[in-house]
Protein backbone atom coordinates (compact mmCIF):
# COMPACT_ATOMS: atom_id res chain seq x y z
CA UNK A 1 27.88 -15.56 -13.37
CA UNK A 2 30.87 -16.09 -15.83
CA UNK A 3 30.28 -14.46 -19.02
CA UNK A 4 30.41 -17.83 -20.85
CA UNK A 5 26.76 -18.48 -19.70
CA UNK A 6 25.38 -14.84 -20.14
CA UNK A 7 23.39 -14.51 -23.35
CA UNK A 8 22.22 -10.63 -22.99
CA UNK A 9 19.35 -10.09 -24.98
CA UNK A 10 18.64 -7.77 -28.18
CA UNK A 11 17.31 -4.30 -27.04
CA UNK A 12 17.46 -2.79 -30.89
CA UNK A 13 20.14 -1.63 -33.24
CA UNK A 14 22.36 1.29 -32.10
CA UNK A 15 21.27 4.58 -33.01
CA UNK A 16 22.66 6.93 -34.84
CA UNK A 17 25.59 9.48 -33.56
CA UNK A 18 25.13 11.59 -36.19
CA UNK A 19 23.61 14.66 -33.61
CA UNK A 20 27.42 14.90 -32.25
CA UNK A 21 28.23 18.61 -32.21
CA UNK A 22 31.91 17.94 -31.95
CA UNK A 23 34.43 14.50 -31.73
CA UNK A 24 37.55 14.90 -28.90
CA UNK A 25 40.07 12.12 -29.40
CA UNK A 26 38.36 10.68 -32.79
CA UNK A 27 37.23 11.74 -36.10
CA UNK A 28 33.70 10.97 -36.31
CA UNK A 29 32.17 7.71 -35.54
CA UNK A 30 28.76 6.34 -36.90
CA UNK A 31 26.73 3.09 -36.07
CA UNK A 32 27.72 2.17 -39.41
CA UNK A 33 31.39 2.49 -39.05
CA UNK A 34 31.02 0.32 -35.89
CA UNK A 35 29.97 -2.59 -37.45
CA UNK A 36 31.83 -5.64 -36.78
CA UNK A 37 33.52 -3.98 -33.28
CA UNK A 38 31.79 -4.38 -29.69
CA UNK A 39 30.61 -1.31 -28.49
CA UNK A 40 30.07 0.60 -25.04
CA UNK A 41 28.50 4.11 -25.20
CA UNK A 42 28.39 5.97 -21.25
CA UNK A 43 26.24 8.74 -21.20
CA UNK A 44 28.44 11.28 -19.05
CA UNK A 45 28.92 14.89 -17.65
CA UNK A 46 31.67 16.21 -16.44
CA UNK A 47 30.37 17.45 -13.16
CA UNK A 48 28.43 14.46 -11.95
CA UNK A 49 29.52 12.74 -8.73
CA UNK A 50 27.75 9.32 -10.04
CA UNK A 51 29.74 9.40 -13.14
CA UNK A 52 32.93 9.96 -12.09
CA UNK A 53 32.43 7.28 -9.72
CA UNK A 54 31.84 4.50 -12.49
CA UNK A 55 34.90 6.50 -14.16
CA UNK A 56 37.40 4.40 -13.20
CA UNK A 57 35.65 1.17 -14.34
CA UNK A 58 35.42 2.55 -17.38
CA UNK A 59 38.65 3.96 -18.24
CA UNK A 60 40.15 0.15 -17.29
CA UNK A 61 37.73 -1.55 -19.51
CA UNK A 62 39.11 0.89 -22.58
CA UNK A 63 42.53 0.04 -21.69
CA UNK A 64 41.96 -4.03 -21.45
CA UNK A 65 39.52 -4.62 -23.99
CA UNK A 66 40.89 -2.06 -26.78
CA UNK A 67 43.39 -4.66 -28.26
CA UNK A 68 40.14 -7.56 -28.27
CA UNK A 69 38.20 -4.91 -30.44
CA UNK A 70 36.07 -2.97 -27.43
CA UNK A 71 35.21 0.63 -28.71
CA UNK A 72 34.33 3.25 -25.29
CA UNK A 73 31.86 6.33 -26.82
CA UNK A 74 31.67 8.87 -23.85
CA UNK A 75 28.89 10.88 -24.93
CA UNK A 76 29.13 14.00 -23.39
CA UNK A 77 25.38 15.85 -22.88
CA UNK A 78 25.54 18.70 -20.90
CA UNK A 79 23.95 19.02 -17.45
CA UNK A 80 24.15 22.60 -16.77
CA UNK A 81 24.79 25.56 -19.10
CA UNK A 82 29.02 26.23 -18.31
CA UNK A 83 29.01 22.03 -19.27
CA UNK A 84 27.71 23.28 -23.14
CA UNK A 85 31.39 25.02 -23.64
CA UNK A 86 33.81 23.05 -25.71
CA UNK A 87 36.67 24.23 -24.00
CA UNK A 88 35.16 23.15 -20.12
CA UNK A 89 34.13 19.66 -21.50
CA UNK A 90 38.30 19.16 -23.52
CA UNK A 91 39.70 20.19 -20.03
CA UNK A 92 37.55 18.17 -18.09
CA UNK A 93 38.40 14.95 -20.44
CA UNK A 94 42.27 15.64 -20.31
CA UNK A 95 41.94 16.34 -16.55
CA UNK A 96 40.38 12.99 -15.97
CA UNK A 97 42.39 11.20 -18.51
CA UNK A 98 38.94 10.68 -20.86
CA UNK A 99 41.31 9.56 -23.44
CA UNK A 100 38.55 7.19 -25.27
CA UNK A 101 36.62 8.93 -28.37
CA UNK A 102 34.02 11.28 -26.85
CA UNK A 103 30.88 12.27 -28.93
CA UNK A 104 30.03 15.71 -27.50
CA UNK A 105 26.23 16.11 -27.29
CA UNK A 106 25.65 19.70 -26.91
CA UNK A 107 21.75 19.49 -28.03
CA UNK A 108 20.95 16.28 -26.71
CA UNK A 109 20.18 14.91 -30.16
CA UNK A 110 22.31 11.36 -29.26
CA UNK A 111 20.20 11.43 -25.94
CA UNK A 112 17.16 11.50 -27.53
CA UNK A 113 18.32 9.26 -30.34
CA UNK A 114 18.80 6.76 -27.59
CA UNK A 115 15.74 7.93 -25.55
CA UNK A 116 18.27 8.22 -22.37
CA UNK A 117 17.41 9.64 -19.17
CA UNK A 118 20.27 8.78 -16.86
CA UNK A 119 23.75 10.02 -16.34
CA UNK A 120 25.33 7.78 -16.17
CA UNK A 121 24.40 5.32 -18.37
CA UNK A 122 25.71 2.32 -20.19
CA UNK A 123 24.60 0.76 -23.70
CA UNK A 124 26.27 -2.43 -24.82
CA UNK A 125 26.52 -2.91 -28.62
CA UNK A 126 27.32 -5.85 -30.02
CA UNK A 127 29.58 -6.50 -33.78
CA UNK A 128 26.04 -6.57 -35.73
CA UNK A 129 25.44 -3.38 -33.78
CA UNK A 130 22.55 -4.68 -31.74
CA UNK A 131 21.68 -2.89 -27.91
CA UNK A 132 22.17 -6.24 -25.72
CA UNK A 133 22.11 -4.53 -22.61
CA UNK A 134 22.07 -1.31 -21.02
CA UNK A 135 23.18 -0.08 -17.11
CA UNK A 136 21.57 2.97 -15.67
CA UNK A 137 23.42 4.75 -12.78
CA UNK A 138 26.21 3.44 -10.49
CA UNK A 139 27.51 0.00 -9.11
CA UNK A 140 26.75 -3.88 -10.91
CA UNK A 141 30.35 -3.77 -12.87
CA UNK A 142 31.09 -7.21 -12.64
CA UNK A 143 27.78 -7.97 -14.65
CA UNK A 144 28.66 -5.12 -17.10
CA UNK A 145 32.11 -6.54 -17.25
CA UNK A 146 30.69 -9.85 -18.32
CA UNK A 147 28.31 -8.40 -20.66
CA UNK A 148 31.55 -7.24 -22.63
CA UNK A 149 33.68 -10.20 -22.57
CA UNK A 150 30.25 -12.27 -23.58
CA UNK A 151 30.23 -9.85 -26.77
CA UNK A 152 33.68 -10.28 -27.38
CA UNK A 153 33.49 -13.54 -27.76
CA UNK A 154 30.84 -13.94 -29.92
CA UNK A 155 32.57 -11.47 -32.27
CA UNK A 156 35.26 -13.72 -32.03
CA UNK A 157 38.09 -11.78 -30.28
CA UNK A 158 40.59 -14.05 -29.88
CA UNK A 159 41.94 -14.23 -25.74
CA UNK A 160 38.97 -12.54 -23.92
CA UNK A 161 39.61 -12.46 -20.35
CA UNK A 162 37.20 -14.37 -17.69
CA UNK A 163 38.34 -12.50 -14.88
CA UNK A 164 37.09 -9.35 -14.21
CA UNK A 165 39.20 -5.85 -13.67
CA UNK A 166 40.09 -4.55 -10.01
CA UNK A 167 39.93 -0.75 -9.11
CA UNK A 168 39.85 1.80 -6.84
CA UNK A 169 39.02 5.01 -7.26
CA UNK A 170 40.90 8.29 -5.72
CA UNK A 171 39.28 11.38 -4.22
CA UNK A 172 35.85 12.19 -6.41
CA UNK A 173 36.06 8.68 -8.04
CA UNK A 174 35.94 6.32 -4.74
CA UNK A 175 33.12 4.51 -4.03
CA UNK A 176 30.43 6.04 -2.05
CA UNK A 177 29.60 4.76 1.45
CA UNK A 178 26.40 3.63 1.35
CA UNK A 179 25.85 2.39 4.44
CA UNK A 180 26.39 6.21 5.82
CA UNK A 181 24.65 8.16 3.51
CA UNK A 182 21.92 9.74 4.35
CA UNK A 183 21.43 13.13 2.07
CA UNK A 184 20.64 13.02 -1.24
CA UNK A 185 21.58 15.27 -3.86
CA UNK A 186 20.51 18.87 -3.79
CA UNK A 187 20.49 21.59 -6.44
CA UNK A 188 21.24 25.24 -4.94
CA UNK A 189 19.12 27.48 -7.62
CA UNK A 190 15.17 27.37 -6.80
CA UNK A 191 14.23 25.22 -9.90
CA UNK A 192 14.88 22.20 -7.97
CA UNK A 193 16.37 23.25 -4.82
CA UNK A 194 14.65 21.05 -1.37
CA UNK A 195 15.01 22.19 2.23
CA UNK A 196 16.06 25.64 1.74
CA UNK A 197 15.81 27.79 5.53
CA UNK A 198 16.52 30.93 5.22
CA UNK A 199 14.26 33.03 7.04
CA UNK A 200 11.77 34.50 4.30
CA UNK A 201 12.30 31.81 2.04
CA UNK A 202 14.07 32.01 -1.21
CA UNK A 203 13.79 35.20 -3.29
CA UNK A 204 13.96 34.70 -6.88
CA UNK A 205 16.22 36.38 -9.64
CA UNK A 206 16.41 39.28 -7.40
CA UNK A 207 19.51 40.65 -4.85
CA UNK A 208 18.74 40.23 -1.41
CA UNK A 209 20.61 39.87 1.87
CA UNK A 210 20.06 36.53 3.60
CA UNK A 211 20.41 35.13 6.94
CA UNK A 212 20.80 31.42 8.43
CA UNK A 213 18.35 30.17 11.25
CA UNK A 214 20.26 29.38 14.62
CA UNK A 215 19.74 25.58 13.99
CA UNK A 216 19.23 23.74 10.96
CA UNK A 217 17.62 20.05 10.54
CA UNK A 218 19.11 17.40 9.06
CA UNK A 219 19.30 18.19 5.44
CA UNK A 220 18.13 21.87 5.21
CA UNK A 221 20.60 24.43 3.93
CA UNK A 222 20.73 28.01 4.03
CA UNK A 223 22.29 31.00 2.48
CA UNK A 224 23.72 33.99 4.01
CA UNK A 225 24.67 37.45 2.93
CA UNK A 226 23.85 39.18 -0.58
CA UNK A 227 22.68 36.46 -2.89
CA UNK A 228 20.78 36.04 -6.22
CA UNK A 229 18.96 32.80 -6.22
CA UNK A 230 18.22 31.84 -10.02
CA UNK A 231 16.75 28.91 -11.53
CA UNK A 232 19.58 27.00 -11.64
CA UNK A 233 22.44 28.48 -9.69
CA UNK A 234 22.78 30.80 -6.71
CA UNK A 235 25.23 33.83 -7.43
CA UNK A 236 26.90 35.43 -4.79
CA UNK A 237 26.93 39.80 -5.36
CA UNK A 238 28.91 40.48 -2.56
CA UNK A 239 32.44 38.92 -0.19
CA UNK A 240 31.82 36.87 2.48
CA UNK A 241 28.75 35.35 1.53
CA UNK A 242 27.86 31.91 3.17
CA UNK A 243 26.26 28.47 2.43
CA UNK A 244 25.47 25.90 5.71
CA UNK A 245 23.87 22.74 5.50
CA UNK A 246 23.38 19.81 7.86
CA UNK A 247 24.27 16.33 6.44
CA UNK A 248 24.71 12.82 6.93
CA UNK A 249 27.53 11.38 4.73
CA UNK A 250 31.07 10.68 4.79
CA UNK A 251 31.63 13.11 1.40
CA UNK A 252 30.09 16.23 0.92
CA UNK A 253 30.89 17.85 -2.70
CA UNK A 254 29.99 21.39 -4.10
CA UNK A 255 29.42 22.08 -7.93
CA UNK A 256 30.51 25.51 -8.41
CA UNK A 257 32.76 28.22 -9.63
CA UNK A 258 33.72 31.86 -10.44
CA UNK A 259 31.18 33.89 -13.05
CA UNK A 260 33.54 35.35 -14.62
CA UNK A 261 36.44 32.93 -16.45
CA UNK A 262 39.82 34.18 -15.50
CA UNK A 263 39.00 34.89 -11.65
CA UNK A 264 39.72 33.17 -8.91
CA UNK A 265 37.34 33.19 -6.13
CA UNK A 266 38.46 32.15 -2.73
CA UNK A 267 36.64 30.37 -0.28
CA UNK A 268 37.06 28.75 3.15
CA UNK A 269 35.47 25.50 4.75
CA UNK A 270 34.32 24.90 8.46
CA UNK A 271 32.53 21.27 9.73
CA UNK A 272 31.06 21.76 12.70
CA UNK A 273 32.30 25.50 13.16
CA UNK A 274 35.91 24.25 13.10
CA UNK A 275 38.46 23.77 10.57
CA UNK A 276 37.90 20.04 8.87
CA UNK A 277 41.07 19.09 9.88
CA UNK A 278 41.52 15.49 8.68
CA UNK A 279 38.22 15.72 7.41
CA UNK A 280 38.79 17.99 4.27
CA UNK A 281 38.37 17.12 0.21
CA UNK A 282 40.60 16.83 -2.01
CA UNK A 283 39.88 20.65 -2.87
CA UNK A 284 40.65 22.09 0.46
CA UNK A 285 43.54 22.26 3.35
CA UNK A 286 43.43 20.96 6.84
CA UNK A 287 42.38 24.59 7.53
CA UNK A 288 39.63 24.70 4.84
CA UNK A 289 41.09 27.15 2.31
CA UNK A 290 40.60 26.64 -0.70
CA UNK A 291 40.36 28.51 -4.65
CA UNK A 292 37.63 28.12 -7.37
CA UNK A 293 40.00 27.71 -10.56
CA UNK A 294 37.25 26.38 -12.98
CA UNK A 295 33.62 25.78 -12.92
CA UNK A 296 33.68 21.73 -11.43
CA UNK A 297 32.48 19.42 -9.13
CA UNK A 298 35.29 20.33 -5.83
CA UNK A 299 34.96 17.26 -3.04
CA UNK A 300 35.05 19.77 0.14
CA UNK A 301 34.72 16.89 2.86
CA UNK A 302 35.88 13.25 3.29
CA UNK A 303 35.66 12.47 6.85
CA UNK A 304 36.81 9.61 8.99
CA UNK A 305 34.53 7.24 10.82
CA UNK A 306 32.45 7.64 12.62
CA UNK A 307 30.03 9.59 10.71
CA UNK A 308 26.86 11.34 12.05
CA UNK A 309 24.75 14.36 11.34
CA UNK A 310 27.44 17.10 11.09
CA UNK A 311 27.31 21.05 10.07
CA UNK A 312 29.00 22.43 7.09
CA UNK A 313 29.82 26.10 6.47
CA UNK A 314 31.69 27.28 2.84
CA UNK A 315 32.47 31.35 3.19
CA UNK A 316 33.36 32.63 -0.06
CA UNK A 317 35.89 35.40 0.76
CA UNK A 318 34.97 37.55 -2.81
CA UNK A 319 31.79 37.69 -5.12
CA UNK A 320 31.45 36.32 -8.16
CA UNK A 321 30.95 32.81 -7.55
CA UNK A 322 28.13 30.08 -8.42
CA UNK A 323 27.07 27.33 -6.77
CA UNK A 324 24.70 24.67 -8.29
CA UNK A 325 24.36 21.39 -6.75
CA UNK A 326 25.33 19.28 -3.40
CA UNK A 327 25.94 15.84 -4.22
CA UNK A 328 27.15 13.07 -1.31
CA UNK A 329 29.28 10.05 -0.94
């Protein structure tokens, strides 16, 4: 559908943007101020595997549409606690090259001001700073794509294009392989953890010594050595503790990262009881070695086809380390 014949429809005015605990790479913005300039807003944080991959969309609508009049708001509402710090969320936005004004959200009052639910998630704001539509989660960019010239040109942006941008994403930001993927996303601390096999089950906010079973089904996960397992995270006490789990995609990726800022926790990766080889994320060697620098998202596994049902083993070689949530691609 070209974006000549789209004619989105009116979802509301934009709210306001006036909960913003801090601005990174622009003073303040308001729905007011915005008047007269098409607008996208992307709900976003930093550690989430479905955000980064619309990431690079994003970033090359900024760059095209700027000069036409397009404004990109990355609001930035935290997902899990170390994602509240200023300093994480200015890192993660040079690190990405987030260079587009980001509202950050530390209380959720934008959120709620736009009664969101979804990272990510796109509203599209038009010059009389109307909602005229909205994306939730991954994939449909050349419709979002079309939404923005179509609002372009009815603010009257002179030399909109009609065709439609052309990316592809590196390491964390490429495309998922749907067709292959068969785990789902899977938090590690026992608020919202699924499948977890550890003999005894899962003991919370207390130290205890774990142990995996001999075989693990498709999607179960296990811990072993001295763990704490709380609410949202898993905290390792003691070295060479362990995490297995059995999936079914062609990435496997691993929020996590040291307690203690200034550390430097490291950690080794085995598929299948074996090295990864040609196999291993952008975070790790052929050998699976690897370092938590910062509290992130770290892509452990990108295997070749074929893919099937494989085993994956991190040791962490000292304590002090969190891990939070699996995510696949």
């Amino acid at each position: 559908m070209s974006s000549r014949t789209l004619r989105p429809p009116t979802e509301g005015h934009m709210p306001s943007l006036e909960g913003a605990t801090a601005w990174l790479n622009s003073p303040p913005l308001t729905a007011e101020s915005l008047r007269g300039q098409t607008v996208l807003v992307q709900f976003w944080t930093y550690t989430c595997i479905n955000w980064l991959r619309t990431l690079p969309y994003v970033r090359a609508w900024a760059e095209r549409y700027r000069d036409q009049g397009l404004v990109v708001i990355g609001v930035h509402t935290p997902e899990f606690p170390f994602e509240k710090d200023l300093r994480n969320v200015r890192r993660a936005a040079q690190e990405m090259a987030v260079d587009y004004p980001i509202a950050v959200d530390t209380d959720y009052s934008v959120w709620d001001a736009f009664t969101n639910h979804y990272w990510p998630a796109l509203y599209f704001v038009d010059a009389r700073g109307l909602i005229r539509h909205h994306r939730f989660g991954e994939g449909d960019y050349g419709t979002s794509e079309s939404v923005i010239q179509q609002l372009l040109a009815e603010s009257g942006a002179d030399d909109v294009p009609h065709d439609l941008v052309s990316v592809d994403g590196e390491g964390a930001e490429a495309a998922a392989d749907w067709n292959d993927l068969e785990s789902a996303e899977n938090y590690v601390g026992y608020e919202r953890t699924e499948n977890f096999a550890s003999p005894g089950g899962a003991q919370i906010d207390e130290r205890h010594v774990y142990s995996t079973p001999g075989r693990l089904r498709l999607n179960q996960w296990a811990l072993s050595g001295n763990w704490t397992m709380e609410a949202q995270a898993t905290v390792l006490n003691e070295a060479n503790g362990h995490i297995t789990y059995r999936f079914h995609a062609r990435d496997l990726h691993l929020v996590m990262g040291p307690t203690s800022r200034g550390t430097s926790p490291r950690f080794r990766v085995l598929l299948d009881g074996q090295p990864p080889g040609a196999a291993h994320g952008v975070d790790v060697d052929e050998r699976g070695n690897g370092t938590l620098d910062q509290q992130r998202l770290y892509q452990l596994i990108r295997q070749p086809q074929p893919i099937a049902d494989r085993e994956f083993e991190i040791e962490f070689l000292d304590p002090g380390v969190e891990a939070l949530a699996f995510t696949f691609g």
